[in-house]
N, C-alpha and C. Protein backbone atom coordinates (compact mmCIF):
# COMPACT_ATOMS: atom_id res chain seq x y z
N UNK A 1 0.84 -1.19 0.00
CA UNK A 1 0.00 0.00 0.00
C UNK A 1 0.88 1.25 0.00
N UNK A 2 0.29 1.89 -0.81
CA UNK A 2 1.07 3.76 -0.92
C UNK A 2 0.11 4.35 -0.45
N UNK A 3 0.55 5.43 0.39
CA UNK A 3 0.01 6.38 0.44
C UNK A 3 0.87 8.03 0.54
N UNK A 4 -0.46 8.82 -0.25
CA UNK A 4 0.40 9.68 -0.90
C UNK A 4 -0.32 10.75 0.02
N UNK A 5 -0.01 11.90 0.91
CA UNK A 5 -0.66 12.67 1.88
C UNK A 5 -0.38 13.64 1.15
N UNK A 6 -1.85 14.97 1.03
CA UNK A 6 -1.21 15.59 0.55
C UNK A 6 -2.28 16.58 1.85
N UNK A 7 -1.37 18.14 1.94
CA UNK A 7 -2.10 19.17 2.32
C UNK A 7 -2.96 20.36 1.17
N UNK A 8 -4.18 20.84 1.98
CA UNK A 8 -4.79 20.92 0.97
C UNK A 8 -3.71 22.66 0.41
N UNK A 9 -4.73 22.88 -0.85
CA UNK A 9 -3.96 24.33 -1.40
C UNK A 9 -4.30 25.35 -0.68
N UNK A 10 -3.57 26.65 -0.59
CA UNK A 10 -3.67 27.63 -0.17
C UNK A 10 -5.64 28.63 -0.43
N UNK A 11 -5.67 29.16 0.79
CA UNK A 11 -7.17 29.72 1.15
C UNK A 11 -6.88 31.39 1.14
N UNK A 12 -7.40 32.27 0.96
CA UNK A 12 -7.63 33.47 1.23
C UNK A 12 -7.00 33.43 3.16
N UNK A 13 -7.84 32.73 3.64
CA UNK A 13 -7.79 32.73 5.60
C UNK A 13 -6.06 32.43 5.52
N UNK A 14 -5.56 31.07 5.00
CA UNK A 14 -4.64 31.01 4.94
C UNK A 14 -3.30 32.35 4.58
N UNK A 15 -3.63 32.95 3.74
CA UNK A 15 -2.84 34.09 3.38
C UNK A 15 -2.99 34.79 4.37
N UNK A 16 -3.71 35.43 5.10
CA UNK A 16 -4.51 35.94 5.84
C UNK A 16 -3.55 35.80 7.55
N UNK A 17 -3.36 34.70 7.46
CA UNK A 17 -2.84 33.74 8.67
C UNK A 17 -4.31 33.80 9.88
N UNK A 18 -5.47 33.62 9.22
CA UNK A 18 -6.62 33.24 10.09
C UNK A 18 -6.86 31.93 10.21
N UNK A 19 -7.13 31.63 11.69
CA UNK A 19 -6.76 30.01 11.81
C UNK A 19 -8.46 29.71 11.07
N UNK A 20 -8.10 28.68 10.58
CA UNK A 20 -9.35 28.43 9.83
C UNK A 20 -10.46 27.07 10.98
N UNK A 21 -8.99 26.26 10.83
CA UNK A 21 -9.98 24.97 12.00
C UNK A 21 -11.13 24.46 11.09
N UNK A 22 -12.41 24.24 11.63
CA UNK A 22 -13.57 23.46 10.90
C UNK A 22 -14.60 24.72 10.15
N UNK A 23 -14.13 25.71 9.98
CA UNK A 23 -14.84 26.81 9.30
C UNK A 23 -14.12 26.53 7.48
N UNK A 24 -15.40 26.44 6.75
CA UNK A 24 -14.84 25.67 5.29
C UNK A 24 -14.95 26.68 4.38
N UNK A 25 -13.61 27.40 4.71
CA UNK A 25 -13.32 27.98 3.70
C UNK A 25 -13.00 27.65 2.36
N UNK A 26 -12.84 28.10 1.19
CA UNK A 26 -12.54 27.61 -0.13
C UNK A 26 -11.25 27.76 -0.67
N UNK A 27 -10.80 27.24 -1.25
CA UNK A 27 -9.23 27.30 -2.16
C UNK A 27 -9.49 28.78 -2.79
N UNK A 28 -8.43 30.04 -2.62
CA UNK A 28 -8.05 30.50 -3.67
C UNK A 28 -7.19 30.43 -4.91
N UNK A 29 -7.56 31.14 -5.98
CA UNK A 29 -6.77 31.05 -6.88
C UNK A 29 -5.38 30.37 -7.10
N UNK A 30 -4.61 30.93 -6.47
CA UNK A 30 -3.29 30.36 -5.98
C UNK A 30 -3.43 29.16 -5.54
N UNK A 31 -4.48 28.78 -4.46
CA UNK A 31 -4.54 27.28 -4.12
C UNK A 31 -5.01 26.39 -5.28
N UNK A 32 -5.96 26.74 -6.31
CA UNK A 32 -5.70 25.55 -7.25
C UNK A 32 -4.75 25.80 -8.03
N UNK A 33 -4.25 26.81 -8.44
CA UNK A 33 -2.77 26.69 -9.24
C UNK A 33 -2.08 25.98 -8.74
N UNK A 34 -1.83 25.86 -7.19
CA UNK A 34 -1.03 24.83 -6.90
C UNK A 34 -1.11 23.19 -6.74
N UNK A 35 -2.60 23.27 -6.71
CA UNK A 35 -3.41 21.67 -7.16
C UNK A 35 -3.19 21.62 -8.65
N UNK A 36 -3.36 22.17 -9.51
CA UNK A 36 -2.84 22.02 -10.52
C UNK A 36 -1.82 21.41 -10.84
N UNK A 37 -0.49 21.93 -10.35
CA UNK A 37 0.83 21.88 -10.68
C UNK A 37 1.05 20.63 -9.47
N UNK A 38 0.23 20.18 -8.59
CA UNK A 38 0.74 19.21 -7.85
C UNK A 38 -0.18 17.77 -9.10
N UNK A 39 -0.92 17.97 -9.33
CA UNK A 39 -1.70 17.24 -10.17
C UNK A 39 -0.34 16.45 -11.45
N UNK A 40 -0.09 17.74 -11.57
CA UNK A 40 1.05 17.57 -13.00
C UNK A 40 2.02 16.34 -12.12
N UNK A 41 2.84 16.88 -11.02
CA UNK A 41 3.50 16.02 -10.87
C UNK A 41 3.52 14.92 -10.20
N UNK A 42 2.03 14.50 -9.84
CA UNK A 42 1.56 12.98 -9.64
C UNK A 42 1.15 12.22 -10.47
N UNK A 43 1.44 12.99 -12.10
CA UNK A 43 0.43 12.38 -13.10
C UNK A 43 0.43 10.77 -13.11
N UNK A 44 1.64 10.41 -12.81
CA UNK A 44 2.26 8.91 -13.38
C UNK A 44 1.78 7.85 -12.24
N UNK A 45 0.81 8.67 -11.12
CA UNK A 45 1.09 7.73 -10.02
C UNK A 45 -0.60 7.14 -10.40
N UNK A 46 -0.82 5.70 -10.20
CA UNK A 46 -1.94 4.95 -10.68
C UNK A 46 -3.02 5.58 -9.27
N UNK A 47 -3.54 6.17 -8.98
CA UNK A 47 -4.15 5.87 -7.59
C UNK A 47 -5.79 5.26 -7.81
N UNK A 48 -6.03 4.32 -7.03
CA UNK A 48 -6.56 3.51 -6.72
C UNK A 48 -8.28 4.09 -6.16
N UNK A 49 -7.85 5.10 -4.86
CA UNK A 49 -8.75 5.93 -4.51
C UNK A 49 -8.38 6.67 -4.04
N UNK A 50 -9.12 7.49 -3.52
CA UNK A 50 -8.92 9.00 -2.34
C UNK A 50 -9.45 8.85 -1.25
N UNK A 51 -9.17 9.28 -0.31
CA UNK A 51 -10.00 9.72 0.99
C UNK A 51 -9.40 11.24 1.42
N UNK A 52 -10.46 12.27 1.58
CA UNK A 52 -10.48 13.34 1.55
C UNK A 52 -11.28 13.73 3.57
N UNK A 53 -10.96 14.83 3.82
CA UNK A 53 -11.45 15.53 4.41
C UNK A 53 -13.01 16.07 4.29
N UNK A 54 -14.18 16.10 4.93
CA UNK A 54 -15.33 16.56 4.27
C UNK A 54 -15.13 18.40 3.76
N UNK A 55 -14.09 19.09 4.27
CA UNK A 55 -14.28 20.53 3.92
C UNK A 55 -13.83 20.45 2.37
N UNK A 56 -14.81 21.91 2.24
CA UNK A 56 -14.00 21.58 0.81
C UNK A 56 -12.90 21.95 0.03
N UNK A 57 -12.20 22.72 0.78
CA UNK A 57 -11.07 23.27 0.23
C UNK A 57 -10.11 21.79 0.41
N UNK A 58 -9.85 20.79 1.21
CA UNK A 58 -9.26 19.46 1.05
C UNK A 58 -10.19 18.76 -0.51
N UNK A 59 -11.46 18.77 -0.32
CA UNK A 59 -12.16 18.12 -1.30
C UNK A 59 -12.14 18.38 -2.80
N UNK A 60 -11.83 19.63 -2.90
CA UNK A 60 -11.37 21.03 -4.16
C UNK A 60 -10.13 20.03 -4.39
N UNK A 61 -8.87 20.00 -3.61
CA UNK A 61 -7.55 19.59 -3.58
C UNK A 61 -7.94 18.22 -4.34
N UNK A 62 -8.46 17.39 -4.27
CA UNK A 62 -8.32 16.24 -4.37
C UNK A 62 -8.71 15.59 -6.17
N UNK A 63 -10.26 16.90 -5.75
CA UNK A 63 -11.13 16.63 -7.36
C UNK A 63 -9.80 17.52 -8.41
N UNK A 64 -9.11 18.30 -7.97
CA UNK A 64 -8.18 18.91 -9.06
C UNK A 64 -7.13 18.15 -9.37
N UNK A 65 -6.16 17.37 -8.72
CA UNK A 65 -5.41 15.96 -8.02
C UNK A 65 -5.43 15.17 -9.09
N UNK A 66 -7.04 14.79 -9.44
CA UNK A 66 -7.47 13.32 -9.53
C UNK A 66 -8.20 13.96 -10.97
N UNK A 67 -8.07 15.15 -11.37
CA UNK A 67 -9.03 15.95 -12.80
C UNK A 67 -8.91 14.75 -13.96
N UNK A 68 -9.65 14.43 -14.86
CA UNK A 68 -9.69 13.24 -16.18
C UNK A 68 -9.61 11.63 -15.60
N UNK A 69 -9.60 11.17 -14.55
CA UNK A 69 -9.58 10.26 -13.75
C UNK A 69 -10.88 9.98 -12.98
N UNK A 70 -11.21 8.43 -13.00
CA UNK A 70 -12.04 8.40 -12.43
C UNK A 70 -12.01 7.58 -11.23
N UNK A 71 -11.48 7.90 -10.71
CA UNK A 71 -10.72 7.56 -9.13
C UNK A 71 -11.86 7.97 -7.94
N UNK A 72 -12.43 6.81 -7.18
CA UNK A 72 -13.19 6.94 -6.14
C UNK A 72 -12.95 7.78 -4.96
N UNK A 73 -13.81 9.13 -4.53
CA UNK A 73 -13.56 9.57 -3.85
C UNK A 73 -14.40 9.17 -2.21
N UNK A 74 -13.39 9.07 -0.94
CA UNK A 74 -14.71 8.96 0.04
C UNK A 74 -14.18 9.99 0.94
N UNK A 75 -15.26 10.44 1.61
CA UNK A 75 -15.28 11.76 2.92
C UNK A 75 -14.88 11.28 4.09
N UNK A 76 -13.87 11.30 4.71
CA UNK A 76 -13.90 10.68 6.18
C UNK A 76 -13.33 11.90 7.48
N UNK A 77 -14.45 12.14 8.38
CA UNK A 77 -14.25 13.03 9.68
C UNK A 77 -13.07 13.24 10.17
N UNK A 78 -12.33 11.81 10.34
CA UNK A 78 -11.41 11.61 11.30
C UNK A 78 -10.02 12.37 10.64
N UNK A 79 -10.00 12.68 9.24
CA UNK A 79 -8.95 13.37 9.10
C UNK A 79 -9.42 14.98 8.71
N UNK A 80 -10.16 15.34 9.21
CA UNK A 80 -10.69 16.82 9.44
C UNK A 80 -9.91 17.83 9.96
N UNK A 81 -9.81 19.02 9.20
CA UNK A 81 -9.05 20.14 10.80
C UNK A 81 -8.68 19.46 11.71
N UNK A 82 -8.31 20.52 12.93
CA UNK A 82 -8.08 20.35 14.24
C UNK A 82 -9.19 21.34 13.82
N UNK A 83 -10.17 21.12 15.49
CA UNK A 83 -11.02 22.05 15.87
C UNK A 83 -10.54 23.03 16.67
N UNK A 84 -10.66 24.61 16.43
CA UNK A 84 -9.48 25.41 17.14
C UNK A 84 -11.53 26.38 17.98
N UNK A 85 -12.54 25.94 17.73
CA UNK A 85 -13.84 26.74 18.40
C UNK A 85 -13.50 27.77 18.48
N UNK A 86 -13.68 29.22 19.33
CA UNK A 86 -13.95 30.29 19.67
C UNK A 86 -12.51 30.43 18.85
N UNK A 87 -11.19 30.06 18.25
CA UNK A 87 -10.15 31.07 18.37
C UNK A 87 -10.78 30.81 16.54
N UNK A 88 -11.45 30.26 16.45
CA UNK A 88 -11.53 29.94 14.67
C UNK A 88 -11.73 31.73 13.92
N UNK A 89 -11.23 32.10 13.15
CA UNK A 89 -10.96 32.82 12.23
C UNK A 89 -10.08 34.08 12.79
N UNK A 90 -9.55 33.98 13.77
CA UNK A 90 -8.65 34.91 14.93
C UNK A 90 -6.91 35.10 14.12
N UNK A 91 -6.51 35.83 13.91
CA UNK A 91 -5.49 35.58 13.57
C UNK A 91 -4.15 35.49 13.99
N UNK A 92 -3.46 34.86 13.90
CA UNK A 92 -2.07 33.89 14.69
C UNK A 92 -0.97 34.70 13.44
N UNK A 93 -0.88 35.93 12.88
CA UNK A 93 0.53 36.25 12.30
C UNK A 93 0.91 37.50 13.71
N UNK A 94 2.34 37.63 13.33
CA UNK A 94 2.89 38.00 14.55
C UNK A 94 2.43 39.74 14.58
N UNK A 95 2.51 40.03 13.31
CA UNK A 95 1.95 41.85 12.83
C UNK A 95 0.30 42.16 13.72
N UNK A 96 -0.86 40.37 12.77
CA UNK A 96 -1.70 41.10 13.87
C UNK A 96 -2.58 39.64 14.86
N UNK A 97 -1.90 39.29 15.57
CA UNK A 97 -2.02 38.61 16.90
C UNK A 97 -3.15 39.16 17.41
N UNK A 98 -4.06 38.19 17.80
CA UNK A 98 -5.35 38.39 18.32
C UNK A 98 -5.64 37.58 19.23
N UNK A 99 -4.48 36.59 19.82
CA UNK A 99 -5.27 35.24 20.42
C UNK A 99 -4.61 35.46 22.10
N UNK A 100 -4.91 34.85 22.90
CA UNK A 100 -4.50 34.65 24.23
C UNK A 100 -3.00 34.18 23.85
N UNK A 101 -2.09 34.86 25.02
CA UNK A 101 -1.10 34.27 24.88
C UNK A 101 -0.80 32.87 25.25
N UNK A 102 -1.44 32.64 25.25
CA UNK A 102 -1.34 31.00 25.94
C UNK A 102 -1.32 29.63 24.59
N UNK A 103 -1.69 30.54 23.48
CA UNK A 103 -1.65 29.73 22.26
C UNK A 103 -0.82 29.80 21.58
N UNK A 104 0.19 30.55 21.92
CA UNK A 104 1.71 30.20 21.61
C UNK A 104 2.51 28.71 21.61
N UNK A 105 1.41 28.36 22.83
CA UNK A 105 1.88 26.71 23.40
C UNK A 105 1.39 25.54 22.31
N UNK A 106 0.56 26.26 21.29
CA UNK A 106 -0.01 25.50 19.73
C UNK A 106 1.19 24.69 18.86
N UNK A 107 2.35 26.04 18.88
CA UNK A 107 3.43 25.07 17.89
C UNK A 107 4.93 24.70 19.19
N UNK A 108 5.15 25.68 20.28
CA UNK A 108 6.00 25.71 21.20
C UNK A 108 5.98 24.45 22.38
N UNK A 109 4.76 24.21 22.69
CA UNK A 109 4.43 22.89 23.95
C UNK A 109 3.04 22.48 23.26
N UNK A 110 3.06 21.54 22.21
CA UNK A 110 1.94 20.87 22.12
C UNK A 110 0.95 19.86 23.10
N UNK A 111 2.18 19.43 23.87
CA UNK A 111 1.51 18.60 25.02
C UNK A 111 1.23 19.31 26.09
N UNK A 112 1.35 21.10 25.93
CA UNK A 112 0.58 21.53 27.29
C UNK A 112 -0.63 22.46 26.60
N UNK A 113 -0.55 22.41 25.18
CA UNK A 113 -1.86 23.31 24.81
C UNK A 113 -3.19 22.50 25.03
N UNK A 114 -3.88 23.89 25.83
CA UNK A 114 -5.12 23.72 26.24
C UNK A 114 -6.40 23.92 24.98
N UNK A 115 -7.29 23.41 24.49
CA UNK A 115 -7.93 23.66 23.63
C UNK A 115 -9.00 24.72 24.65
N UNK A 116 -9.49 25.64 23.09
CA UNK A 116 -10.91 26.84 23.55
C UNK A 116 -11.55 26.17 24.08
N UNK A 117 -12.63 26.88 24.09
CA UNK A 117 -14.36 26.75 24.29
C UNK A 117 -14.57 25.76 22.39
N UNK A 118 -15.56 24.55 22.23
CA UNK A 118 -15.07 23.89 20.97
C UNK A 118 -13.96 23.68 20.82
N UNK A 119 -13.52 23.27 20.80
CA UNK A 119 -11.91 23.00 20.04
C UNK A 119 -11.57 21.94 20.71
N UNK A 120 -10.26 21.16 19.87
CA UNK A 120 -9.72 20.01 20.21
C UNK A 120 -8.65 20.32 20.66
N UNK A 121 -7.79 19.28 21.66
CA UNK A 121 -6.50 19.59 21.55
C UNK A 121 -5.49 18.17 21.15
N UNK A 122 -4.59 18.28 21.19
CA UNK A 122 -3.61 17.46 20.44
C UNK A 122 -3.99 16.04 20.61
N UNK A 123 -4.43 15.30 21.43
CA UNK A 123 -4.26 14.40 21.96
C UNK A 123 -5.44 13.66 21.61
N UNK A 124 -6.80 14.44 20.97
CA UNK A 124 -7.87 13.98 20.66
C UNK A 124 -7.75 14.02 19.08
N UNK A 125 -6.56 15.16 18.39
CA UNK A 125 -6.37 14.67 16.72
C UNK A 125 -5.89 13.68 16.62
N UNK A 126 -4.61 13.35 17.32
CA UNK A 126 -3.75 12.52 17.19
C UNK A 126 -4.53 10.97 17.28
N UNK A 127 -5.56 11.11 18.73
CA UNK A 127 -6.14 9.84 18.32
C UNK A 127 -6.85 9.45 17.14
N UNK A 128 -7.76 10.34 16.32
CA UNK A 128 -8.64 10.34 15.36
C UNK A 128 -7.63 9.67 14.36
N UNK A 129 -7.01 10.44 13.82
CA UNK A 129 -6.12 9.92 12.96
C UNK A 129 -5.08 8.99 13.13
N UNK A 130 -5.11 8.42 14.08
CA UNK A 130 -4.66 6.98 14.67
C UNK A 130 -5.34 5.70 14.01
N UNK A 131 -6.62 6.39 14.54
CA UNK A 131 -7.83 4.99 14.25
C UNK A 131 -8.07 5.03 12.75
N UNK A 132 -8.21 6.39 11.87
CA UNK A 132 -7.98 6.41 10.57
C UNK A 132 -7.08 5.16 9.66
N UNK A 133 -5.75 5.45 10.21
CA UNK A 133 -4.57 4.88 9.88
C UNK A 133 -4.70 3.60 10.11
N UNK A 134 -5.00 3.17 11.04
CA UNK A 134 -5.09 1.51 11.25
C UNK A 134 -5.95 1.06 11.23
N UNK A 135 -7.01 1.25 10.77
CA UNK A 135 -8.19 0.95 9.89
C UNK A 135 -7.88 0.78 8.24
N UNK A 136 -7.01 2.03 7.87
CA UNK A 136 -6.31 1.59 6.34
C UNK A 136 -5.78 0.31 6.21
N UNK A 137 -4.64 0.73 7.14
CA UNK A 137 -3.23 -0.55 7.60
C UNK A 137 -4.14 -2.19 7.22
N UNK A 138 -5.17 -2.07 8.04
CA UNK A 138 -6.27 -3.68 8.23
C UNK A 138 -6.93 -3.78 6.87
N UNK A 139 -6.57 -2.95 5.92
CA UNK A 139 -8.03 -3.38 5.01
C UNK A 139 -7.29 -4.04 3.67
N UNK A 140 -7.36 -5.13 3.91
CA UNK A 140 -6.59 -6.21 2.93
C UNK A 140 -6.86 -6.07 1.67
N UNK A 141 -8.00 -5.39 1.21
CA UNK A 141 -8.37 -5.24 -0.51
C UNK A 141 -7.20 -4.19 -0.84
N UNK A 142 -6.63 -3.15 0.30
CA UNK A 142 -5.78 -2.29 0.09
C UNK A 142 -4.47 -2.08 0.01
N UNK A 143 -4.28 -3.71 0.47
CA UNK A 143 -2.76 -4.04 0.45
C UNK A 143 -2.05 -3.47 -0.74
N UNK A 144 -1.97 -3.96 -2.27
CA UNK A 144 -1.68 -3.22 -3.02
C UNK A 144 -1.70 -1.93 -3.90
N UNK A 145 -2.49 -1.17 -2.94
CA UNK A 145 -3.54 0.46 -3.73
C UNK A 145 -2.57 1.00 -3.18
N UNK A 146 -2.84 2.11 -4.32
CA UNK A 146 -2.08 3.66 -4.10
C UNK A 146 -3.41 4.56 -3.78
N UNK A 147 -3.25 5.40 -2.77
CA UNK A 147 -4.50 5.80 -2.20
C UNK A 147 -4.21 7.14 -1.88
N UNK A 148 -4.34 8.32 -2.34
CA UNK A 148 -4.43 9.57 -2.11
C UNK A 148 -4.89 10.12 -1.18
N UNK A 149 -4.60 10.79 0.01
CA UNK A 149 -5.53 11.36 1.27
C UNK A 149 -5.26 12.93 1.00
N UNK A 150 -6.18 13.66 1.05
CA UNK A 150 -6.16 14.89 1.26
C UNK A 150 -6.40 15.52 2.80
N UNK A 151 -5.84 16.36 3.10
CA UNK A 151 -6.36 16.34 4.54
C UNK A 151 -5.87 18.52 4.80
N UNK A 152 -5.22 17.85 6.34
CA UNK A 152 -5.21 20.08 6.45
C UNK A 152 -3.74 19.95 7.66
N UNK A 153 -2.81 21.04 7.83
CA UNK A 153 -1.92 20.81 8.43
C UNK A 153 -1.85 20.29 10.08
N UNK A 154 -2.48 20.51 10.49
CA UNK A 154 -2.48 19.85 11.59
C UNK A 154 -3.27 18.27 11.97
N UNK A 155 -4.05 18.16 11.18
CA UNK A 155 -4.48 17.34 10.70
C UNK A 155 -3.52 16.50 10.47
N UNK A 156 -2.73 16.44 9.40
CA UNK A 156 -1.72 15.52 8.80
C UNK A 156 -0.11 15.86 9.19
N UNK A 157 0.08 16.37 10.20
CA UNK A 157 0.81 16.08 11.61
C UNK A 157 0.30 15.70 12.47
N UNK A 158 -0.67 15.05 12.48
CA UNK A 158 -1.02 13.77 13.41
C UNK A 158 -1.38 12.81 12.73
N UNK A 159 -0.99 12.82 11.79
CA UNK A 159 -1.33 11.32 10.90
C UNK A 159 -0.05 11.00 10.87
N UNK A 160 1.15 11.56 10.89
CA UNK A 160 2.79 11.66 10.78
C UNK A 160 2.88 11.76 12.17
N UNK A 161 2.77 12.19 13.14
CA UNK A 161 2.92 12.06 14.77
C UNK A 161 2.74 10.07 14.71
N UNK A 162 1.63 9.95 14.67
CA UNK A 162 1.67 8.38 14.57
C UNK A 162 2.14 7.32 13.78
N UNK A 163 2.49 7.95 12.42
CA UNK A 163 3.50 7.41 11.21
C UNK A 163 4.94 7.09 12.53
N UNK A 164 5.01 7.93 13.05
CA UNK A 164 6.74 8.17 13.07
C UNK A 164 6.58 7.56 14.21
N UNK A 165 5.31 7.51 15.35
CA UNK A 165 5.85 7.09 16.45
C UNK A 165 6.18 8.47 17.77
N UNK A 166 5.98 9.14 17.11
CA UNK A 166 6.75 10.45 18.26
C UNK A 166 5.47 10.78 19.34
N UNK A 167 5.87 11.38 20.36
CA UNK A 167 5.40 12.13 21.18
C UNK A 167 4.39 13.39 21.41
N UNK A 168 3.21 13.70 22.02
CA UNK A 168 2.34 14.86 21.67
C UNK A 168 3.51 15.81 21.41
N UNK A 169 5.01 16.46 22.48
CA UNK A 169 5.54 17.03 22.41
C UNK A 169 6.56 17.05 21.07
N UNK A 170 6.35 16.24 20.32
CA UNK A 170 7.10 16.22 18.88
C UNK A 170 6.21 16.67 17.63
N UNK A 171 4.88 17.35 18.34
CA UNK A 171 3.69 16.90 17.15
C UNK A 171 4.50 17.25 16.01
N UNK A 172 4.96 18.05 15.71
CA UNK A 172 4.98 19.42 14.99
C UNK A 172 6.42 19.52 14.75
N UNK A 173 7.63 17.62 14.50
CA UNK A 173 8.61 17.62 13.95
C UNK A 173 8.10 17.47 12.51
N UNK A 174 9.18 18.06 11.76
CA UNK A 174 8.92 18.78 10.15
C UNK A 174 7.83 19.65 9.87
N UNK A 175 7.43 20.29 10.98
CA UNK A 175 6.62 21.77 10.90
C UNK A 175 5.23 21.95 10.32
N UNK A 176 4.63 22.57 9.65
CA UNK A 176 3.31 22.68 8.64
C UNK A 176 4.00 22.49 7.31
N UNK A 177 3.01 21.74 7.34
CA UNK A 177 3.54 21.58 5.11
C UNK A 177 2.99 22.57 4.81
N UNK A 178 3.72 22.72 3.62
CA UNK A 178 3.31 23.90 2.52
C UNK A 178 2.25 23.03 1.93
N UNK A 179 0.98 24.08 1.62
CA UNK A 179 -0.15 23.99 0.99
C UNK A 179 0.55 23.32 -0.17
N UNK A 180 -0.30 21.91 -0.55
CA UNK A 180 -0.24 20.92 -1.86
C UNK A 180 1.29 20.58 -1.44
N UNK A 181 2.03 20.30 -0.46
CA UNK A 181 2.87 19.39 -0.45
C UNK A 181 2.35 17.98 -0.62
N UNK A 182 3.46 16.98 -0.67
CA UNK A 182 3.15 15.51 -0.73
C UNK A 182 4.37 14.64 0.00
N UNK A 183 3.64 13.97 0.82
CA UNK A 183 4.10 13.37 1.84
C UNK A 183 4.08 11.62 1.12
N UNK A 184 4.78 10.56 0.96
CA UNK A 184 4.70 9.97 0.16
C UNK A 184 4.99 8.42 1.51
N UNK A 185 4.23 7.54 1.89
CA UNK A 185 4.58 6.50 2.88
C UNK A 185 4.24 4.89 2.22
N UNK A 186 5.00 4.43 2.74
CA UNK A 186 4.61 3.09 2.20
C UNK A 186 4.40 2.34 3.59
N UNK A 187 3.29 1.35 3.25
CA UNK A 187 3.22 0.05 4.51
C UNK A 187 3.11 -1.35 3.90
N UNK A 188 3.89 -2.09 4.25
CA UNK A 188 4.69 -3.04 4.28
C UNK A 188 3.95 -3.78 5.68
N UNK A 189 3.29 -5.16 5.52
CA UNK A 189 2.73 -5.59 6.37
C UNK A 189 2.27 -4.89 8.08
N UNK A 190 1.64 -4.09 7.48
CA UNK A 190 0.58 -3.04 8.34
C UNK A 190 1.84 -1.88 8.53
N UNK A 191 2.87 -1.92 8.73
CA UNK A 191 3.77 -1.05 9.03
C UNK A 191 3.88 0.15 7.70
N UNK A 192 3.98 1.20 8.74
CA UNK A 192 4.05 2.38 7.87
C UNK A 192 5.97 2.89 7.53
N UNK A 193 6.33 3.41 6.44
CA UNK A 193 7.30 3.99 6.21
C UNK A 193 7.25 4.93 5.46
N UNK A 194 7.86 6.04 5.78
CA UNK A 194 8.05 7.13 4.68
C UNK A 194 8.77 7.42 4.07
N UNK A 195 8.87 7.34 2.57
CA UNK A 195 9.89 7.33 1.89
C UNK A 195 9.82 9.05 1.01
N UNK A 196 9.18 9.84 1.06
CA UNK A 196 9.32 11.30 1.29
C UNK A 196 8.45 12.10 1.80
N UNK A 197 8.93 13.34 2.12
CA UNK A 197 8.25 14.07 3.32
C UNK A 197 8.20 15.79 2.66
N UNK A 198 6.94 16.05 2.49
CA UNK A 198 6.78 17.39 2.13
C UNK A 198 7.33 18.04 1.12
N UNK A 199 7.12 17.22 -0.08
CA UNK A 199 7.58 17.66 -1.35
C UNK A 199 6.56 18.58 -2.10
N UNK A 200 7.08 19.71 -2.61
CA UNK A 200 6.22 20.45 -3.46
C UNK A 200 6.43 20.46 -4.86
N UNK A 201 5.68 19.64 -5.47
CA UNK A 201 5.77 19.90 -7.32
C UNK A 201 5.69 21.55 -7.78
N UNK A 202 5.89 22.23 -7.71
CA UNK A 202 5.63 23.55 -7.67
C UNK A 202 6.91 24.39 -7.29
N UNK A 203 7.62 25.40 -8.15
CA UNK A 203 8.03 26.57 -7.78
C UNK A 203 7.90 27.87 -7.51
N UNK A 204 6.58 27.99 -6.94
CA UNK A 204 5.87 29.27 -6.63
C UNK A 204 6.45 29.29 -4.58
N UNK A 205 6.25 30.77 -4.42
CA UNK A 205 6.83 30.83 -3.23
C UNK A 205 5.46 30.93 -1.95
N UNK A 206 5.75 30.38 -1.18
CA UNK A 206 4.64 30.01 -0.36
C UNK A 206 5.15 30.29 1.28
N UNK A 207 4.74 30.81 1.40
CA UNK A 207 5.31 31.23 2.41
C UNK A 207 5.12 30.80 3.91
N UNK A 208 5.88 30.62 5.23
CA UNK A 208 5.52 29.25 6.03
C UNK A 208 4.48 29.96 6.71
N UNK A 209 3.48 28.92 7.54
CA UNK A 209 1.95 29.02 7.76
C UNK A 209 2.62 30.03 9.14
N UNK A 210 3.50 30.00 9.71
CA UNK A 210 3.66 30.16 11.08
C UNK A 210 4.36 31.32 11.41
N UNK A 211 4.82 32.15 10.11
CA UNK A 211 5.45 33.18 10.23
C UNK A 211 4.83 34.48 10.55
């Protein structure tokens, strides 16, 4: 089994640096240019199916991905946002900071961030996308599929938190992918490996989510 992770493309909120969380915003321009150009350079890869995020800016990502192909798409919760509730559309760039200081502890101490009012915190993504993953791992028709997941950055640092094995306090080794990166893993009798990590088909400049 392959699996090919990708994050979805860049949003208006995203530019913005407004945490988006489960508020479904849409791909801008720029974000399907870069589904586009990530499209181009997966052309060769057979995939089998998708599993997407229900928002649709992941779901946008996937149908652009997968464009002239008729590759099964399914919706699954568990790789959704992180739910960030009351701080959702607040913005986290350093110019204009709007949030409690205490959500600094988001990328700095993941294992001591406290989630809002709504919101999740690390330990309840990480499981979701646990049970995701080894639910794939078990499904024997899938042993040999190449399977596309679309998902959202924190999101798919906890699908890689449990790939790798690490710690709540590691969530967030190799950082936020760049919008339409591709994360590329193979599993080998249920076992996961990654054989690349946050590649962008694309030379457009994107700038990091966290700056």
């Amino acid at each position: 089994m392959k699996l090919y992770m990708v994050r979805h493309g860049e949003t208006d909120w995203n530019k913005a640096r407004r945490i988006q969380g489960q508020v479904d915003i849409p791909l801008n321009e720029f974000g399907r240019r870069l589904a586009k150009k990530t499209a181009l350079g997966l052309a060769d890869v057979p995939f089998d199916l998708c599993y997407t995020s229900p928002m649709s800016r992941a779901k946008e990502t996937a149908k652009l991905i997968l464009q002239g192909r008729e590759t099964p798409v399914i919706e699954d919760e568990r790789i959704i946002e992180m739910a960030f509730g009351e701080f959702e559309g607040k913005c986290c760039a350093k110019s204009g900071w709007n949030l409690p200081e205490e959500f600094r502890r988001f990328f700095d101490g993941p294992e001591r961030y406290q989630a809002p009012s709504g919101g999740e915190d690390f330990a309840a993504v990480k499981k979701r996308t646990k049970e995701f993953l080894e639910e794939l791992y078990g499904k024997e028709e899938y042993r040999d599929s190449s399977i596309l997941i679309t998902t959202h950055g924190a999101a798919l640092a906890g699908l890689l938190n449990n790939i790798k094995g690490k710690s709540l306090a590691e969530y967030w080794d190799g950082g936020v992918h760049k919008n339409c990166a591709v994360t590329e893993v193979e599993v080998v009798g249920g076992k996961p490996f990654i054989v690349s990590e946050n590649v962008a088909y694309y030379d457009d400049e994107v700038e990091p989510w966290e700056d």
